[in-house]
N, C-alpha and C. Protein backbone atom coordinates (compact mmCIF):
# COMPACT_ATOMS: atom_id res chain seq x y z
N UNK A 1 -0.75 40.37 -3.66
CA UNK A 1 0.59 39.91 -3.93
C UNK A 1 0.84 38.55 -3.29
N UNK A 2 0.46 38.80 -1.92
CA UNK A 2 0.25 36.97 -1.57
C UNK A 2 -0.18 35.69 -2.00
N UNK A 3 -1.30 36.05 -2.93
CA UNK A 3 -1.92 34.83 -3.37
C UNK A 3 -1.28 34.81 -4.96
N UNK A 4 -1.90 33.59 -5.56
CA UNK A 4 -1.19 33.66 -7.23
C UNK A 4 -2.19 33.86 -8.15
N UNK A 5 -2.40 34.11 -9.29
CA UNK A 5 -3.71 34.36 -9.99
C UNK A 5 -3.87 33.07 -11.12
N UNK A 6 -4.95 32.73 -11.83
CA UNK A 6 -4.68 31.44 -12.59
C UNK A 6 -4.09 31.63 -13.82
N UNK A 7 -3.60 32.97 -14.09
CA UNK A 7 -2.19 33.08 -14.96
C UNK A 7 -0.95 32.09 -14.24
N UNK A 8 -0.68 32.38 -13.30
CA UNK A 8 0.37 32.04 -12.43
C UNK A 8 0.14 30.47 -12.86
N UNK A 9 -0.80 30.04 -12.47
CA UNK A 9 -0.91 28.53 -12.27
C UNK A 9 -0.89 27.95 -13.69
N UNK A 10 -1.42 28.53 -14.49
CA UNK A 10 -1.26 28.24 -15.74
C UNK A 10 0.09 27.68 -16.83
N UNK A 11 0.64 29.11 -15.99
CA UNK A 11 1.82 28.97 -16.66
C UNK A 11 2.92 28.46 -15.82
N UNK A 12 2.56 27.43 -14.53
CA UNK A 12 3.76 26.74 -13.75
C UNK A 12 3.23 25.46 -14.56
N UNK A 13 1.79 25.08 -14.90
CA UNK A 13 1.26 23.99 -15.40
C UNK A 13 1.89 23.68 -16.76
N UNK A 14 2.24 25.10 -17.52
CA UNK A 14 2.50 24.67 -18.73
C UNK A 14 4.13 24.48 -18.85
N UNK A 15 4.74 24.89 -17.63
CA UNK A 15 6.64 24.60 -17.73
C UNK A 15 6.32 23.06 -17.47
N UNK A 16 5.63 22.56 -16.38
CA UNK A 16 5.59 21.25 -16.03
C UNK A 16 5.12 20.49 -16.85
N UNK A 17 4.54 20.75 -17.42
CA UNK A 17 4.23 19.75 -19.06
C UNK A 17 4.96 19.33 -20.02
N UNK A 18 6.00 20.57 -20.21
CA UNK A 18 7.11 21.01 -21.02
C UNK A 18 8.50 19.82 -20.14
N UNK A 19 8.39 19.85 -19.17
CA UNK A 19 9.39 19.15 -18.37
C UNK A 19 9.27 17.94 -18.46
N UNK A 20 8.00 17.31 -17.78
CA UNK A 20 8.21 15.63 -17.70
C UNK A 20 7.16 15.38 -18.96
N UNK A 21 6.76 16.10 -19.61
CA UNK A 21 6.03 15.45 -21.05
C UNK A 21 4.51 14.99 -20.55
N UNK A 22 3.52 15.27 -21.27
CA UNK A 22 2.60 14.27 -20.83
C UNK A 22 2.06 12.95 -20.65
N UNK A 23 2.95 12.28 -21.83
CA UNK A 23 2.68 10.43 -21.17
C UNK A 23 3.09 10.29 -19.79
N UNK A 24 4.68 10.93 -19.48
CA UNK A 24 5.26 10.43 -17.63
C UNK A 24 3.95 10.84 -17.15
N UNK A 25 3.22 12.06 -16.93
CA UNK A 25 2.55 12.47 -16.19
C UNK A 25 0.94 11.71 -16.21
N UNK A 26 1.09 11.57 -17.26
CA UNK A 26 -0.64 10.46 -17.24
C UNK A 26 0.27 9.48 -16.49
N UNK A 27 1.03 8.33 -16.90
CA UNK A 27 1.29 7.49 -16.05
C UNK A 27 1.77 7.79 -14.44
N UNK A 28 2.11 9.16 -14.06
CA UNK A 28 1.76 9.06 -12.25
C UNK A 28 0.81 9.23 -11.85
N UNK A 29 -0.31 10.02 -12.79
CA UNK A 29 -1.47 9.90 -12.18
C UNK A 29 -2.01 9.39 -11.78
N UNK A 30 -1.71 7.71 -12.90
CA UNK A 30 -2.61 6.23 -12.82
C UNK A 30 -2.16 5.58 -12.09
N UNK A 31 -0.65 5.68 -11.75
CA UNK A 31 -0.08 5.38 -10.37
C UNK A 31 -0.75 5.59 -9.29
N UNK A 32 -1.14 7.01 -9.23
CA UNK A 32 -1.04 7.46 -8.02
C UNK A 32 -2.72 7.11 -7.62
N UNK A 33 -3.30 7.18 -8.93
CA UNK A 33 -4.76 6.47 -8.37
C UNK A 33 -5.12 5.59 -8.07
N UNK A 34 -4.28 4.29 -8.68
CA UNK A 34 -3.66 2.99 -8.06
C UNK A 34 -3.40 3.16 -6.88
N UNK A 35 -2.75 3.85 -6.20
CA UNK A 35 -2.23 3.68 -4.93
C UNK A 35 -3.16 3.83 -3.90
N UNK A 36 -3.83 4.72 -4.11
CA UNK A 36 -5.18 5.51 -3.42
C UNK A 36 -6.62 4.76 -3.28
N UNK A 37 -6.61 3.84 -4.59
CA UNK A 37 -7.57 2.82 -4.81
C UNK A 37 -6.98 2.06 -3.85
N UNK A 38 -6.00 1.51 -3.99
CA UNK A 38 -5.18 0.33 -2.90
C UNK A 38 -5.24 0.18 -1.41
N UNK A 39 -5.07 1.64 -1.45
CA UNK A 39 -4.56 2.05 0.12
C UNK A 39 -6.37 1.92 0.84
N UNK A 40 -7.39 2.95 0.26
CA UNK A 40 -9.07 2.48 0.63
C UNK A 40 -9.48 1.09 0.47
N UNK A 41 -8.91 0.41 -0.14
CA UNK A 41 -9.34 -0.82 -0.03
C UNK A 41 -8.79 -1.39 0.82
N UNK A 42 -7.61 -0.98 1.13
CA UNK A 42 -7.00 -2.13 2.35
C UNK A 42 -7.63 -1.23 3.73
N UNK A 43 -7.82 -0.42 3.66
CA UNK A 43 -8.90 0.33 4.72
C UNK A 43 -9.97 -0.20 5.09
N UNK A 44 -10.44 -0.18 3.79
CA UNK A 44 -12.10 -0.94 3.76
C UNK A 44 -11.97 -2.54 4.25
N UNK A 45 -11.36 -3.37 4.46
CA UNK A 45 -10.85 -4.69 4.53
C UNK A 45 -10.45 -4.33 6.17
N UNK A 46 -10.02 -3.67 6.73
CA UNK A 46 -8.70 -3.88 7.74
C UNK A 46 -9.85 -3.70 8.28
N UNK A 47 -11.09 -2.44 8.19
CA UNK A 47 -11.70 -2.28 9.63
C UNK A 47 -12.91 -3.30 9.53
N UNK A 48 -12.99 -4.02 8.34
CA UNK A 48 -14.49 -5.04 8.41
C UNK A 48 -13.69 -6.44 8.78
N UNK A 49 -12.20 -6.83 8.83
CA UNK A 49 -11.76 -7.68 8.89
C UNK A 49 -11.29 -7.92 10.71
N UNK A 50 -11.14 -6.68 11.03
CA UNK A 50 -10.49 -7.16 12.27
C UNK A 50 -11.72 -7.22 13.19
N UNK A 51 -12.87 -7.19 13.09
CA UNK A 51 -13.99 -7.81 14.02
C UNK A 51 -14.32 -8.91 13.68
N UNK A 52 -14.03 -9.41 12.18
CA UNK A 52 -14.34 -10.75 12.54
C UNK A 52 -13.28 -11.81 12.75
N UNK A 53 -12.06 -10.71 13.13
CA UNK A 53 -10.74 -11.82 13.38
C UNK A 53 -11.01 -11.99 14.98
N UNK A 54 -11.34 -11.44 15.72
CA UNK A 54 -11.50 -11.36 16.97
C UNK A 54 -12.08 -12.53 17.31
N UNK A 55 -13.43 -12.85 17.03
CA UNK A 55 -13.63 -14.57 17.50
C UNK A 55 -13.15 -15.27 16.84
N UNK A 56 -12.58 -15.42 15.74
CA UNK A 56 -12.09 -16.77 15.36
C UNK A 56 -10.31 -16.37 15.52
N UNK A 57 -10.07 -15.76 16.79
CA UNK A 57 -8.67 -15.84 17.18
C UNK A 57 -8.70 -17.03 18.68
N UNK A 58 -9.66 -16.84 18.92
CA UNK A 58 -9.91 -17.64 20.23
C UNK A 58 -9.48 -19.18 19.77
N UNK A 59 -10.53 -20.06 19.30
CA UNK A 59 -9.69 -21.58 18.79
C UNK A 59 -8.55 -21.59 18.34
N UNK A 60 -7.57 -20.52 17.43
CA UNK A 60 -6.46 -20.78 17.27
C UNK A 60 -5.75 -20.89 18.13
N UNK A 61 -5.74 -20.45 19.28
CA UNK A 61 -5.45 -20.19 20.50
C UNK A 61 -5.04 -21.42 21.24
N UNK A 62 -5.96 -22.47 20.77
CA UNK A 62 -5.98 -23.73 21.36
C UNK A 62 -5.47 -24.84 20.55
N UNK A 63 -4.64 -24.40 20.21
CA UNK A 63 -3.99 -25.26 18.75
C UNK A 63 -2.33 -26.09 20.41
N UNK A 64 -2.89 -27.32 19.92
CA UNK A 64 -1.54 -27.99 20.68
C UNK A 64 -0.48 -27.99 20.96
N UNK A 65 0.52 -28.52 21.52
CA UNK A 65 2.10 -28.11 21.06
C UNK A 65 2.32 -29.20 19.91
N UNK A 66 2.16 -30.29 20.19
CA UNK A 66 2.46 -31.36 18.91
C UNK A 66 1.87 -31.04 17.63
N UNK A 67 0.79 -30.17 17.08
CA UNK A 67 0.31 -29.56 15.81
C UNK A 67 1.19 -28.88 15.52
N UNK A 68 1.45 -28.00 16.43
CA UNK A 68 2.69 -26.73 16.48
C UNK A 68 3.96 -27.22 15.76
N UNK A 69 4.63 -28.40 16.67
CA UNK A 69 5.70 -28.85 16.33
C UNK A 69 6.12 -29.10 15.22
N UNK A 70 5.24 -29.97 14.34
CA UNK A 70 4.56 -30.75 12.81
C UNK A 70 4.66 -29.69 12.20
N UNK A 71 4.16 -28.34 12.24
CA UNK A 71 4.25 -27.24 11.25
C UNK A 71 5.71 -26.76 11.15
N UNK A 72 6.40 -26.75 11.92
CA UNK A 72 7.79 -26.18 12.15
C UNK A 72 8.99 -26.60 11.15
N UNK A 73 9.75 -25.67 10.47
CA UNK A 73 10.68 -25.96 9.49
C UNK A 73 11.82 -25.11 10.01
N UNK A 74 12.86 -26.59 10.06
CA UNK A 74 14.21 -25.91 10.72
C UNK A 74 14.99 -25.18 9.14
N UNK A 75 15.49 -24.81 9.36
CA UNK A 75 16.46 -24.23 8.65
C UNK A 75 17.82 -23.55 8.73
N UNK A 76 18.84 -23.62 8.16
CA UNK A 76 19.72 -23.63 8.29
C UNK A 76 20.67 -22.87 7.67
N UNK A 77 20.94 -21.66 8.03
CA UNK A 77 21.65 -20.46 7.89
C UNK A 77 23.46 -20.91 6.77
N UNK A 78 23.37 -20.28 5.97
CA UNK A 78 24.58 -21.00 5.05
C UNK A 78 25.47 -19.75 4.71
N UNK A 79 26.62 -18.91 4.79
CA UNK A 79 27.06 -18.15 4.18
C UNK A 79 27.79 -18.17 2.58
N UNK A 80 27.66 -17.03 2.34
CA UNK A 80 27.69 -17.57 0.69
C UNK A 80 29.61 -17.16 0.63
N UNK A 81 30.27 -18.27 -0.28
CA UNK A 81 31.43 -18.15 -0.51
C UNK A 81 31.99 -17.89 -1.14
């Protein structure tokens, strides 16, 4: 009685089909494999990327104040009326 049998599943599969239709549902899938593709890749990137950010954080390090300055954009806060 605890568990469900693949009648059960079958037929929650087939109200949910009946509900959001099957195009919505192909398109969250492809979403959602999109996302999953996305998310391992920025995985795969973050942990091969941050060892080689580590030495080339050092010379940035040594960046001047007058380079600094030159990059700097004031800006100026305006409320809208």
């Amino acid at each position: 009685m605890g568990s469900f049998s693949i009648w059960h599943w079958l037929i929650v599969l087939l109200i949910v089909v009946m509900v959001f239709g099957t195009k919505k549902l192909k398109n969250m899938g492809s979403d959602l494999g999109g996302a999953v593709k996305g998310f391992k890749d920025g995985v795969k990137d973050g942990g091969s990327s941050s060892a080689e950010e580590k030495p080339a954080a050092a010379p940035a390090a040594q960046v001047n104040n007058a380079t600094a300055e030159k990059t700097t954009i004031d800006v100026e806060a305006r409320q809208k009326s």
